[in-house]
PDB file of N, CA and C in Angstrom:
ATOM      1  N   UNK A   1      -9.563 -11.108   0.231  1.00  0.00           N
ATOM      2  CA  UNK A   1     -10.495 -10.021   0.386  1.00  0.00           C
ATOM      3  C   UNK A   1     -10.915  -9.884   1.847  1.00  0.00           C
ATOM      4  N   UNK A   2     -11.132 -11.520   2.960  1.00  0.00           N
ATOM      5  CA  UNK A   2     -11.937 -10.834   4.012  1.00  0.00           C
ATOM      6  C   UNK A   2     -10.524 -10.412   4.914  1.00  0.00           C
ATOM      7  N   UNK A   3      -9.257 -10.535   4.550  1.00  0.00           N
ATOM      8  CA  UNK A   3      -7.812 -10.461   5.515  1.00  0.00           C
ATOM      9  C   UNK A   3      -8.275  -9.238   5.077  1.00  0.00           C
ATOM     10  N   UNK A   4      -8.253  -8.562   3.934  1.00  0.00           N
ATOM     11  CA  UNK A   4      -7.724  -7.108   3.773  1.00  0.00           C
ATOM     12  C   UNK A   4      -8.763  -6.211   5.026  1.00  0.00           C
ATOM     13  N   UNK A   5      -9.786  -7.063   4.686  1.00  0.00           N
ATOM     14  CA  UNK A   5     -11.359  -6.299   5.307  1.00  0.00           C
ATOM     15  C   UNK A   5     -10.864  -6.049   7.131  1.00  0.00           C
ATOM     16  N   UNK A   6     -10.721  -6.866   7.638  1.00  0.00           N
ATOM     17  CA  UNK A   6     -10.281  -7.506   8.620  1.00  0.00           C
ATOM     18  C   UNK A   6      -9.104  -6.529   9.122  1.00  0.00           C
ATOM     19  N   UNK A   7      -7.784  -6.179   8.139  1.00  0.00           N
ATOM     20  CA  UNK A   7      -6.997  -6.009   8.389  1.00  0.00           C
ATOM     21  C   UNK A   7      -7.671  -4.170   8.749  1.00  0.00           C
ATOM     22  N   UNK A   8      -8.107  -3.238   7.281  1.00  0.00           N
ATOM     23  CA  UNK A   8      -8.647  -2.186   7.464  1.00  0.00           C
ATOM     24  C   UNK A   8     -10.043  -1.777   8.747  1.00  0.00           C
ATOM     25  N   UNK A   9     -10.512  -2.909   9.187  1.00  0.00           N
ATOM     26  CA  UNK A   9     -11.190  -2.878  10.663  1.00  0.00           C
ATOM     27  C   UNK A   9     -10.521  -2.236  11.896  1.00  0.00           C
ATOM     28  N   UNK A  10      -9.269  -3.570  11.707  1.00  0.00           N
ATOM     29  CA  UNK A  10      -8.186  -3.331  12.897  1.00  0.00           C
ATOM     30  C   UNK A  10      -7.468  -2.273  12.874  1.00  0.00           C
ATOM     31  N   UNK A  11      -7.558  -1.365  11.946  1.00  0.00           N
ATOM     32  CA  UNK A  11      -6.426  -0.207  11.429  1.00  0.00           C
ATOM     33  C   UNK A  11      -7.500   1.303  11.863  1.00  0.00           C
ATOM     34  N   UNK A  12      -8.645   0.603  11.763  1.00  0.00           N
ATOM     35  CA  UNK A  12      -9.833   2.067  11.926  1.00  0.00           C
ATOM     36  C   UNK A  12      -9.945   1.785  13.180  1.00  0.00           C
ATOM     37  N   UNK A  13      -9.985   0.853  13.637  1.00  0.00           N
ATOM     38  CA  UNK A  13     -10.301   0.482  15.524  1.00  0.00           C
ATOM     39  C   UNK A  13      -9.044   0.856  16.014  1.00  0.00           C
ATOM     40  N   UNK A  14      -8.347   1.068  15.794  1.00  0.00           N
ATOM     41  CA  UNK A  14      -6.823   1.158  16.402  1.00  0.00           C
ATOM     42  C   UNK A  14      -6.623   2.687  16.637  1.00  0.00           C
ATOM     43  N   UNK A  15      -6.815   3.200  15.447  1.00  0.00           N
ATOM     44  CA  UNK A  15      -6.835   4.258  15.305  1.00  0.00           C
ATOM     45  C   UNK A  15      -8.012   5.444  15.677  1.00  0.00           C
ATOM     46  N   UNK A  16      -8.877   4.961  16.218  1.00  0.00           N
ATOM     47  CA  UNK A  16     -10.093   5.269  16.823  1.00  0.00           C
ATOM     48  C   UNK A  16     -10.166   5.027  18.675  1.00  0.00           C
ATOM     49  N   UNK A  17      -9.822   3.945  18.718  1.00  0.00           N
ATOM     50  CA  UNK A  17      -9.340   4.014  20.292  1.00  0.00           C
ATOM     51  C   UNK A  17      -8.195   4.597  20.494  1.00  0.00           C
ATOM     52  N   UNK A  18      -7.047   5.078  19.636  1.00  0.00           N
ATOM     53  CA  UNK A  18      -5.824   5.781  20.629  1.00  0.00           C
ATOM     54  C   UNK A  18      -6.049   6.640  21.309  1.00  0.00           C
ATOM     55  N   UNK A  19      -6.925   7.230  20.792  1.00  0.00           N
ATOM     56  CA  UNK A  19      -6.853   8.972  21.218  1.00  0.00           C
ATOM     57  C   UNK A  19      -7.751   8.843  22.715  1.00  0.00           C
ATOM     58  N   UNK A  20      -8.961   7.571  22.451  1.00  0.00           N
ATOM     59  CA  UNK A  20      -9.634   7.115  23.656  1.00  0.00           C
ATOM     60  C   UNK A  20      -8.511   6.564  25.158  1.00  0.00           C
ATOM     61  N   UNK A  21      -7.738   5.687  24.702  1.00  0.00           N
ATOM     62  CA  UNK A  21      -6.467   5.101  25.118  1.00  0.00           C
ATOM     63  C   UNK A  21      -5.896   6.189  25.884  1.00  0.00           C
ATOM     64  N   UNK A  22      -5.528   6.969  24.948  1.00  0.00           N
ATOM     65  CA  UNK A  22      -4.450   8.361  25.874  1.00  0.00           C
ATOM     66  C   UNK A  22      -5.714   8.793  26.933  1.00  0.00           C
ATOM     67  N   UNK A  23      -7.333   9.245  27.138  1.00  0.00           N
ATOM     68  CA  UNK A  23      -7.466   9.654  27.349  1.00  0.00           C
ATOM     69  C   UNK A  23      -7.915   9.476  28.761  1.00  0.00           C
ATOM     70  N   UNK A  24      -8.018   8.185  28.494  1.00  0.00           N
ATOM     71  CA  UNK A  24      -8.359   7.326  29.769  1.00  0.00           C
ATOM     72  C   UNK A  24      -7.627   6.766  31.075  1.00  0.00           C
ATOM     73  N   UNK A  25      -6.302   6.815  30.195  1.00  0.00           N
ATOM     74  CA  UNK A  25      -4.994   6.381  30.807  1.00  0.00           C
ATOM     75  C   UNK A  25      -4.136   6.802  31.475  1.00  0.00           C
ATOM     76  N   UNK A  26      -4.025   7.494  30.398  1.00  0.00           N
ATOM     77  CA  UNK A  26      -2.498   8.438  30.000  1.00  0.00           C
ATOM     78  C   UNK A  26      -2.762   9.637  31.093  1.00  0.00           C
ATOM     79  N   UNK A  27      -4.143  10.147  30.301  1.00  0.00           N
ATOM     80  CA  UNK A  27      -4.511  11.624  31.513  1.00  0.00           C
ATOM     81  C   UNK A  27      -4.372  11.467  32.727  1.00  0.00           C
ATOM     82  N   UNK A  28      -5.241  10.379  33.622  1.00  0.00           N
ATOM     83  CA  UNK A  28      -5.403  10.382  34.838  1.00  0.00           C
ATOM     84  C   UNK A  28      -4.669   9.243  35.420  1.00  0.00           C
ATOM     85  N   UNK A  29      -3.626   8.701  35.536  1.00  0.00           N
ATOM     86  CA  UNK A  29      -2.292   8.064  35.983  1.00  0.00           C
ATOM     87  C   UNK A  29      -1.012   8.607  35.356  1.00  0.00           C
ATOM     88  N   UNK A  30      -0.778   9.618  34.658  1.00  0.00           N
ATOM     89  CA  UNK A  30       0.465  10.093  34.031  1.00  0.00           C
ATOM     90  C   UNK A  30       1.264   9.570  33.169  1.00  0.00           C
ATOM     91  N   UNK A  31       1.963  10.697  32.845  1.00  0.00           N
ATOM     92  CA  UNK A  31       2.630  10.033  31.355  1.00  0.00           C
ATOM     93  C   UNK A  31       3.502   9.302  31.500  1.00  0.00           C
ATOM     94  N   UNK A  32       4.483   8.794  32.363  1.00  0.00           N
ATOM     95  CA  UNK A  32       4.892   7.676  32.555  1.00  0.00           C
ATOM     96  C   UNK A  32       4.271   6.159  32.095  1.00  0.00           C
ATOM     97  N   UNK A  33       3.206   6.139  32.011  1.00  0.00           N
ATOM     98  CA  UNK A  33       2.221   5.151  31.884  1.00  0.00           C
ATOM     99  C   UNK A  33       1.984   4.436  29.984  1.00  0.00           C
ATOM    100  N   UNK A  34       3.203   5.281  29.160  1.00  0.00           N
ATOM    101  CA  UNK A  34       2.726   5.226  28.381  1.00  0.00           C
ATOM    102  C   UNK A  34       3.950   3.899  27.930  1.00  0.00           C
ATOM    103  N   UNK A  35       4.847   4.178  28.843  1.00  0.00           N
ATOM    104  CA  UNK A  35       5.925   2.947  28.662  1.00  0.00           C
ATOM    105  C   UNK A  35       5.150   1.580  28.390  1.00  0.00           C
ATOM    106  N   UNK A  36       3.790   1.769  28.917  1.00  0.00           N
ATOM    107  CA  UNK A  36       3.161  -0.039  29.330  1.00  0.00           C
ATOM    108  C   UNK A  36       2.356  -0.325  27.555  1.00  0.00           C
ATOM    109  N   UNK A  37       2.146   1.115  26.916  1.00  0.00           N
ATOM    110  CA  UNK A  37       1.757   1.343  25.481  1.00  0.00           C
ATOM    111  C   UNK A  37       3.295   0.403  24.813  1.00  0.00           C
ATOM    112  N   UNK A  38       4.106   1.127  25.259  1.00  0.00           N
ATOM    113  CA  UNK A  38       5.433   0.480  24.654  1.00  0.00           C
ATOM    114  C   UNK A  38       5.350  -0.673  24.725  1.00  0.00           C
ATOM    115  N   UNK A  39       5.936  -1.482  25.377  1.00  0.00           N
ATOM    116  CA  UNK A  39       6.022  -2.519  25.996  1.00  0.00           C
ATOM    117  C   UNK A  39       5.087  -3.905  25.348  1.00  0.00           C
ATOM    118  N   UNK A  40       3.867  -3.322  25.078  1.00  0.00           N
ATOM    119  CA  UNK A  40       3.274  -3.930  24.421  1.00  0.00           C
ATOM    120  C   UNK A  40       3.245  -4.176  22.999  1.00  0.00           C
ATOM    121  N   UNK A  41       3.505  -2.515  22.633  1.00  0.00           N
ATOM    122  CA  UNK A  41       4.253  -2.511  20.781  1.00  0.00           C
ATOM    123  C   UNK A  41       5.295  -3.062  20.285  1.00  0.00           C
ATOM    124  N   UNK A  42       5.983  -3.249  21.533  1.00  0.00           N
ATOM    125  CA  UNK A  42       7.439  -4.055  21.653  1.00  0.00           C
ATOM    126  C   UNK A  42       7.321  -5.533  21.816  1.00  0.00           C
ATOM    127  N   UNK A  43       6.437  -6.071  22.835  1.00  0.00           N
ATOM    128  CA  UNK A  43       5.937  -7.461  22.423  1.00  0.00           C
ATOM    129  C   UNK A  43       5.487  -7.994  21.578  1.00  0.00           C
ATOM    130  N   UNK A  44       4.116  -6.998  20.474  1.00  0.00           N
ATOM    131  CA  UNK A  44       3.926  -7.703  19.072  1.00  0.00           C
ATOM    132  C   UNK A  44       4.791  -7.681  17.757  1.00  0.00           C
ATOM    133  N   UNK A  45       5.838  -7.029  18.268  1.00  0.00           N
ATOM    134  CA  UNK A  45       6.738  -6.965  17.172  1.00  0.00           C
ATOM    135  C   UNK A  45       8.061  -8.154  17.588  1.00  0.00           C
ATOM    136  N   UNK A  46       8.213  -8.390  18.506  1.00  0.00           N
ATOM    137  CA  UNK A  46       8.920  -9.848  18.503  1.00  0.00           C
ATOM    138  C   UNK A  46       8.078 -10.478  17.998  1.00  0.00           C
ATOM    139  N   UNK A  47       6.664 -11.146  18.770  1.00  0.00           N
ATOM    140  CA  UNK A  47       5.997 -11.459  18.265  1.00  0.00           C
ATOM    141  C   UNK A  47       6.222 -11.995  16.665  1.00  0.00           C
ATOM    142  N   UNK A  48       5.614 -11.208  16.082  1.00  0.00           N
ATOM    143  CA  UNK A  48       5.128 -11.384  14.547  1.00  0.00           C
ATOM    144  C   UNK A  48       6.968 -11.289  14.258  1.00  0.00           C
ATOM    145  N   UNK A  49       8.075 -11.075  14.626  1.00  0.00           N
ATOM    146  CA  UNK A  49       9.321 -11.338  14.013  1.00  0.00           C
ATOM    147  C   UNK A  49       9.407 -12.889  14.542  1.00  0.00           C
ATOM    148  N   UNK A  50       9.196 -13.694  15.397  1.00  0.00           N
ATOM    149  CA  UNK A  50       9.097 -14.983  15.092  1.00  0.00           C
ATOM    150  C   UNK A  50       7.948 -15.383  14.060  1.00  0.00           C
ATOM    151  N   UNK A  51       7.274 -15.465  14.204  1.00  0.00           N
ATOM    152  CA  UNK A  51       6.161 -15.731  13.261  1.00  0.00           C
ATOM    153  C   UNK A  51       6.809 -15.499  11.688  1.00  0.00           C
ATOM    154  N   UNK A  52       7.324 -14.683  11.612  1.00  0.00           N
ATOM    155  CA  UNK A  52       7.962 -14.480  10.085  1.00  0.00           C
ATOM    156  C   UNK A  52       8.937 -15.562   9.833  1.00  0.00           C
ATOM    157  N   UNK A  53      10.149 -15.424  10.991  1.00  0.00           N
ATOM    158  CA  UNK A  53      10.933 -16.346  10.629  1.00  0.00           C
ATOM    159  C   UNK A  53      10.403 -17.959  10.728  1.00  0.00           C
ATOM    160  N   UNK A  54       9.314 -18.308  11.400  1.00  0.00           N
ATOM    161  CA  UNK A  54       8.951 -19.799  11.523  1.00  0.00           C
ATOM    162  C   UNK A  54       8.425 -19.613  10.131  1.00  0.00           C
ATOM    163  N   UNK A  55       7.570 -18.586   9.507  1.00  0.00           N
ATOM    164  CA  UNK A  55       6.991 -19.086   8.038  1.00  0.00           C
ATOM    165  C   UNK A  55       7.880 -19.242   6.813  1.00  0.00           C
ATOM    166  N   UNK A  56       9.067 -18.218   7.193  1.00  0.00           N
ATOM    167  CA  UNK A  56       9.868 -18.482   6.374  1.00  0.00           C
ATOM    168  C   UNK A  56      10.841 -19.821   6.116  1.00  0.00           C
ATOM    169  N   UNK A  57      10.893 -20.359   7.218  1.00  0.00           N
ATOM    170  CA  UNK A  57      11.446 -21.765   7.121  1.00  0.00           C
ATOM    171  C   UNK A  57      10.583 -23.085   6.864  1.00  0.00           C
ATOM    172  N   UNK A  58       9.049 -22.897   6.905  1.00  0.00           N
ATOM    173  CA  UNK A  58       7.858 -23.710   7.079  1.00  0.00           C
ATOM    174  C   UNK A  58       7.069 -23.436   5.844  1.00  0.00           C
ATOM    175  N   UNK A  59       7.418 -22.385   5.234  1.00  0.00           N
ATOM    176  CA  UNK A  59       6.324 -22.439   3.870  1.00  0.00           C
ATOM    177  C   UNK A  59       6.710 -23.502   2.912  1.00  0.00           C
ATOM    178  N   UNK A  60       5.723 -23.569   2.075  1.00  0.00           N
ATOM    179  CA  UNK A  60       6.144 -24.690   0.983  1.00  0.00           C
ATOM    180  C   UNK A  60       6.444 -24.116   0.094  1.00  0.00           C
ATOM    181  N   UNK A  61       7.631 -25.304  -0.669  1.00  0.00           N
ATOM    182  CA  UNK A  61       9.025 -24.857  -1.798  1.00  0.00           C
ATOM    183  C   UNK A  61       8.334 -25.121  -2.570  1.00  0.00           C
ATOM    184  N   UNK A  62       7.825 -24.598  -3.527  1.00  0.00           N
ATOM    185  CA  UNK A  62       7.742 -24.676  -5.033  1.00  0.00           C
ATOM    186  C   UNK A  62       8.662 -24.706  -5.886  1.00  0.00           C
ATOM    187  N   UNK A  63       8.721 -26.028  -6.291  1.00  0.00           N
ATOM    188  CA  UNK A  63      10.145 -26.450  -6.652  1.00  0.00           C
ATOM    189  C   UNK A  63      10.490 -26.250  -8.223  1.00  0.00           C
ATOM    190  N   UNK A  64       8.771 -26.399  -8.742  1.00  0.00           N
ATOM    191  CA  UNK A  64       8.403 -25.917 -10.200  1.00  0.00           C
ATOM    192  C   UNK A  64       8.959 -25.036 -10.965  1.00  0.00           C
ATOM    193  N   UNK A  65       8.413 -24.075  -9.855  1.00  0.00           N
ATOM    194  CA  UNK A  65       8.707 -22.622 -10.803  1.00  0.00           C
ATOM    195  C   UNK A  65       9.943 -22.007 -10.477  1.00  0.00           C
ATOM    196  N   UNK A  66      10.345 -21.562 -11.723  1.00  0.00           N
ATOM    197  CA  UNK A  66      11.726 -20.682 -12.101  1.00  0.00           C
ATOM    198  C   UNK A  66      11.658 -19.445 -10.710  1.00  0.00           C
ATOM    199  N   UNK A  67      12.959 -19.792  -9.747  1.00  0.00           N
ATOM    200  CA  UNK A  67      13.230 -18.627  -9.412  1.00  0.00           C
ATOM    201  C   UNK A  67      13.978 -17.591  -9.638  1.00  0.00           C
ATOM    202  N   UNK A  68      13.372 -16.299  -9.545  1.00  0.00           N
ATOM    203  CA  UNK A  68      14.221 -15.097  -9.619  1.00  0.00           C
ATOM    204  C   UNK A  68      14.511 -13.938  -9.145  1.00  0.00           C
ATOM    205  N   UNK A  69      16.185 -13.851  -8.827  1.00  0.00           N
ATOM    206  CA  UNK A  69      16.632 -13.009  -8.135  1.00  0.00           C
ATOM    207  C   UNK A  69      16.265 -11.388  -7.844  1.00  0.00           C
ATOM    208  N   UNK A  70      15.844 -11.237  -9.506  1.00  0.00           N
ATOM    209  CA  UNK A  70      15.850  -9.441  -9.687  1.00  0.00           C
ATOM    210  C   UNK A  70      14.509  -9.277  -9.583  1.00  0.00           C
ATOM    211  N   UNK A  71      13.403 -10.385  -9.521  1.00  0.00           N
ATOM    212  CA  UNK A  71      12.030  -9.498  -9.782  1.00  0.00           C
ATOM    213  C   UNK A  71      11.562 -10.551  -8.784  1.00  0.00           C
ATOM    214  N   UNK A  72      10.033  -9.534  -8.218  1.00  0.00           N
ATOM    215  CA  UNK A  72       9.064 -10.215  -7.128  1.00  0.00           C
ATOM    216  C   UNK A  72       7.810 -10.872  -8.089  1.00  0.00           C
ATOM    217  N   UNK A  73       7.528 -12.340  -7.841  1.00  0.00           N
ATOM    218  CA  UNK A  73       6.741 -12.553  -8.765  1.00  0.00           C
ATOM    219  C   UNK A  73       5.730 -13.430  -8.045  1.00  0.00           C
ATOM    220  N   UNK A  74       4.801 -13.402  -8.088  1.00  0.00           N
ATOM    221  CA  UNK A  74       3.488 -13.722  -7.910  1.00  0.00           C
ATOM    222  C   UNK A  74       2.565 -14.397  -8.479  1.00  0.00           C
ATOM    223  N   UNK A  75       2.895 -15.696  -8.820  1.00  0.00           N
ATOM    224  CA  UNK A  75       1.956 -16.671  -9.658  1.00  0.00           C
ATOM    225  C   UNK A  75       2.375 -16.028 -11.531  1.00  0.00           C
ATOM    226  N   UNK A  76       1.309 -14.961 -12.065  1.00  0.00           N
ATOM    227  CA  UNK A  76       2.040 -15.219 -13.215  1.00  0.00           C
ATOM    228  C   UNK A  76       2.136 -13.544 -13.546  1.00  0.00           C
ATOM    229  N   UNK A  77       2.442 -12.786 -12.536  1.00  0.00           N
ATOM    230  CA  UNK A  77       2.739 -11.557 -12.462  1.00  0.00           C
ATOM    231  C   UNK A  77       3.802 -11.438 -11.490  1.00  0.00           C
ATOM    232  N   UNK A  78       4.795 -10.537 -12.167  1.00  0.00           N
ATOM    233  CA  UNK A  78       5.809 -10.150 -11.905  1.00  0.00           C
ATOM    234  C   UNK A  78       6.448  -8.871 -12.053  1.00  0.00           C
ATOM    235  N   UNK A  79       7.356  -8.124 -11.081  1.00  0.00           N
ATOM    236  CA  UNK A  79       7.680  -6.541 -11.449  1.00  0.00           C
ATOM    237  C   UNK A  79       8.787  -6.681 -10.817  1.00  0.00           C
ATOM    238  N   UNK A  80       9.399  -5.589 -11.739  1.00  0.00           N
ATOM    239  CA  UNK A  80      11.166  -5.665 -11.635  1.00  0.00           C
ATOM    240  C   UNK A  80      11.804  -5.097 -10.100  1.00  0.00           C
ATOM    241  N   UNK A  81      12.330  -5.191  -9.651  1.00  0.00           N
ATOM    242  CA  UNK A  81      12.982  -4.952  -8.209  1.00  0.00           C
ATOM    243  C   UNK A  81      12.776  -3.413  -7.866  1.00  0.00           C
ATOM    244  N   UNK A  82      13.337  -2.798  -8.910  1.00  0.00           N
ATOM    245  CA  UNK A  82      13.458  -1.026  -8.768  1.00  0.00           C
ATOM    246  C   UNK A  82      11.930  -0.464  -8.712  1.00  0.00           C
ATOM    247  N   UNK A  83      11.197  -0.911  -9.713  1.00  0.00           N
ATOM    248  CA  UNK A  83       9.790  -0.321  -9.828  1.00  0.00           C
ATOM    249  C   UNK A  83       9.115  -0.705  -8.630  1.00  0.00           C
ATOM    250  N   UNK A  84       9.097  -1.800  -7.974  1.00  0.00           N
ATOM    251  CA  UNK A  84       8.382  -2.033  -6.722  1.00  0.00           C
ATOM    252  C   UNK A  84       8.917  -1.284  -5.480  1.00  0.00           C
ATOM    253  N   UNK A  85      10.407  -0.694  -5.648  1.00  0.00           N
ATOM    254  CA  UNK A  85      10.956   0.051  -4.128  1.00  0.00           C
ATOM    255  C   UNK A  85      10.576   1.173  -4.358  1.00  0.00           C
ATOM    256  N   UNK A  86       9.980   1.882  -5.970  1.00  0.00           N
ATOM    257  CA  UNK A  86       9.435   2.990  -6.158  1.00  0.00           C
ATOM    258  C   UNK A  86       8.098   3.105  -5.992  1.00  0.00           C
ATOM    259  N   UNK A  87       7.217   2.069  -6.269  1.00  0.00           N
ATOM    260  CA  UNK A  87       5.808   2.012  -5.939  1.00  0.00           C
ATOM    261  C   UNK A  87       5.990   2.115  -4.168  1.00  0.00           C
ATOM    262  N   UNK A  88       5.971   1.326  -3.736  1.00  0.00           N
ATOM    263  CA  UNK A  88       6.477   1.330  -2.167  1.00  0.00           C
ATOM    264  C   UNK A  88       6.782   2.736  -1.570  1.00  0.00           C
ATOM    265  N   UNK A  89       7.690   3.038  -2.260  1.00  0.00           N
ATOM    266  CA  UNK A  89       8.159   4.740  -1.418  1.00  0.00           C
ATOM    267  C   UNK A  89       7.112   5.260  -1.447  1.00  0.00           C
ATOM    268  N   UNK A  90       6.701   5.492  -2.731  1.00  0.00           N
ATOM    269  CA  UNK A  90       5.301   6.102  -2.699  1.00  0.00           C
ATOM    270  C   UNK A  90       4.380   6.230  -2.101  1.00  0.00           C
ATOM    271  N   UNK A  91       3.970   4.786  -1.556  1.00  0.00           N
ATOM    272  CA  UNK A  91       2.954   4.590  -0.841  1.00  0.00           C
ATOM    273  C   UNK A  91       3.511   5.124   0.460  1.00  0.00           C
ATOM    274  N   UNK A  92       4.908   4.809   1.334  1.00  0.00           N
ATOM    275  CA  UNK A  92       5.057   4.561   1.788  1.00  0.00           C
ATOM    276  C   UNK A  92       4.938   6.841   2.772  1.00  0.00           C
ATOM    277  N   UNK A  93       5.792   7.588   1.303  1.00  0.00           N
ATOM    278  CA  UNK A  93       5.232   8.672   1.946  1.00  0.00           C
ATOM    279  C   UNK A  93       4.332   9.311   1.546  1.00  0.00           C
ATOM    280  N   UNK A  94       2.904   8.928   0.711  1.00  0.00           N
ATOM    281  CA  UNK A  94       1.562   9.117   1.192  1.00  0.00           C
ATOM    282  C   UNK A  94       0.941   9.010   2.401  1.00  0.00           C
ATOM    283  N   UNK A  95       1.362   7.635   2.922  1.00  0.00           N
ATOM    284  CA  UNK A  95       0.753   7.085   4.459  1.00  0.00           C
ATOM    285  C   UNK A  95       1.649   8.070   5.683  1.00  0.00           C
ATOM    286  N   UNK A  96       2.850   8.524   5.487  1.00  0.00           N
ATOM    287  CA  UNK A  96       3.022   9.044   5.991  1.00  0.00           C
ATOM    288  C   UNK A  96       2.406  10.591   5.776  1.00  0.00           C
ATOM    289  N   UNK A  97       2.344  11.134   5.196  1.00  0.00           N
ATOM    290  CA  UNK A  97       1.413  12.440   5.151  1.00  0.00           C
ATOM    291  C   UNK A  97       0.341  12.343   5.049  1.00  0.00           C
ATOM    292  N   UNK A  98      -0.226  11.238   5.451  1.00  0.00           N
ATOM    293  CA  UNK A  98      -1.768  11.103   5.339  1.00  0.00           C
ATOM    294  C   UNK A  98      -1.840  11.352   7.201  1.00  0.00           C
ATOM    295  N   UNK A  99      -0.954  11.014   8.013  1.00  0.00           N
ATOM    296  CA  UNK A  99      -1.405  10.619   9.045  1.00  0.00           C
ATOM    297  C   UNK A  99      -0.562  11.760   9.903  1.00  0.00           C
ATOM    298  N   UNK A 100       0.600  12.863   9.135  1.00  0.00           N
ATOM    299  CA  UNK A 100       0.541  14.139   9.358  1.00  0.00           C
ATOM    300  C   UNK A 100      -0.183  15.537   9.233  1.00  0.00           C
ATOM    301  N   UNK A 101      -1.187  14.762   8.796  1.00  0.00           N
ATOM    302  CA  UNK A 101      -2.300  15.826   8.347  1.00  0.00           C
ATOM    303  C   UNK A 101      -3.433  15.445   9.396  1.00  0.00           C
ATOM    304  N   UNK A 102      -3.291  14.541   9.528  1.00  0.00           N
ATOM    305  CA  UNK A 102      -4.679  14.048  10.874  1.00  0.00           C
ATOM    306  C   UNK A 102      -4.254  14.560  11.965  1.00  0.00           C
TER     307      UNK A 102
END
């Protein structure tokens, strides 16, 4: 609950300073300037792509429980492969027309 909280902070602050960001920046040193925006979006995304792969080799095996190939399962809930790439799309172009409409 406080990651999600945390996470929707960083998502309203983010999104609340860009437009500050461009305006401060961007306007009065030129648009060239926005490469250094890059650059940085480009560093946290290596970033967090190590971080994935160290957790993925570092998490703990639960050796217990039955694994399975076709469904994502979650302690003692589970959903079949197809229904979750359809929930997902979903979401996936809501968020996108949520943030073509802004």
């Amino acid at each position: 609950m406080m990651a999600q909280s945390l996470f929707q902070v960083g998502g309203r602050v983010g999104a609340a300073t860009g437009p500050l960001m461009a305006a401060f920046i961007i306007l009065p040193f030129g648009q060239f300037n926005i490469i250094w925006f890059a650059a940085v979006a480009l560093l946290g995304a290596t970033f967090l792509g190590f971080v994935g792969r160290w957790y993925s080799r570092n998490s703990p095996k639960n050796s217990t429980e039955k694994k399975e190939t076709h469904a994502f399962s979650f302690s003692n809930f589970s959903i079949q492969r197809r229904r979750a790439i359809i929930a997902l799309s979903i979401l996936l172009i809501l968020t996108l027309s949520k943030y073509a409409y802004l």
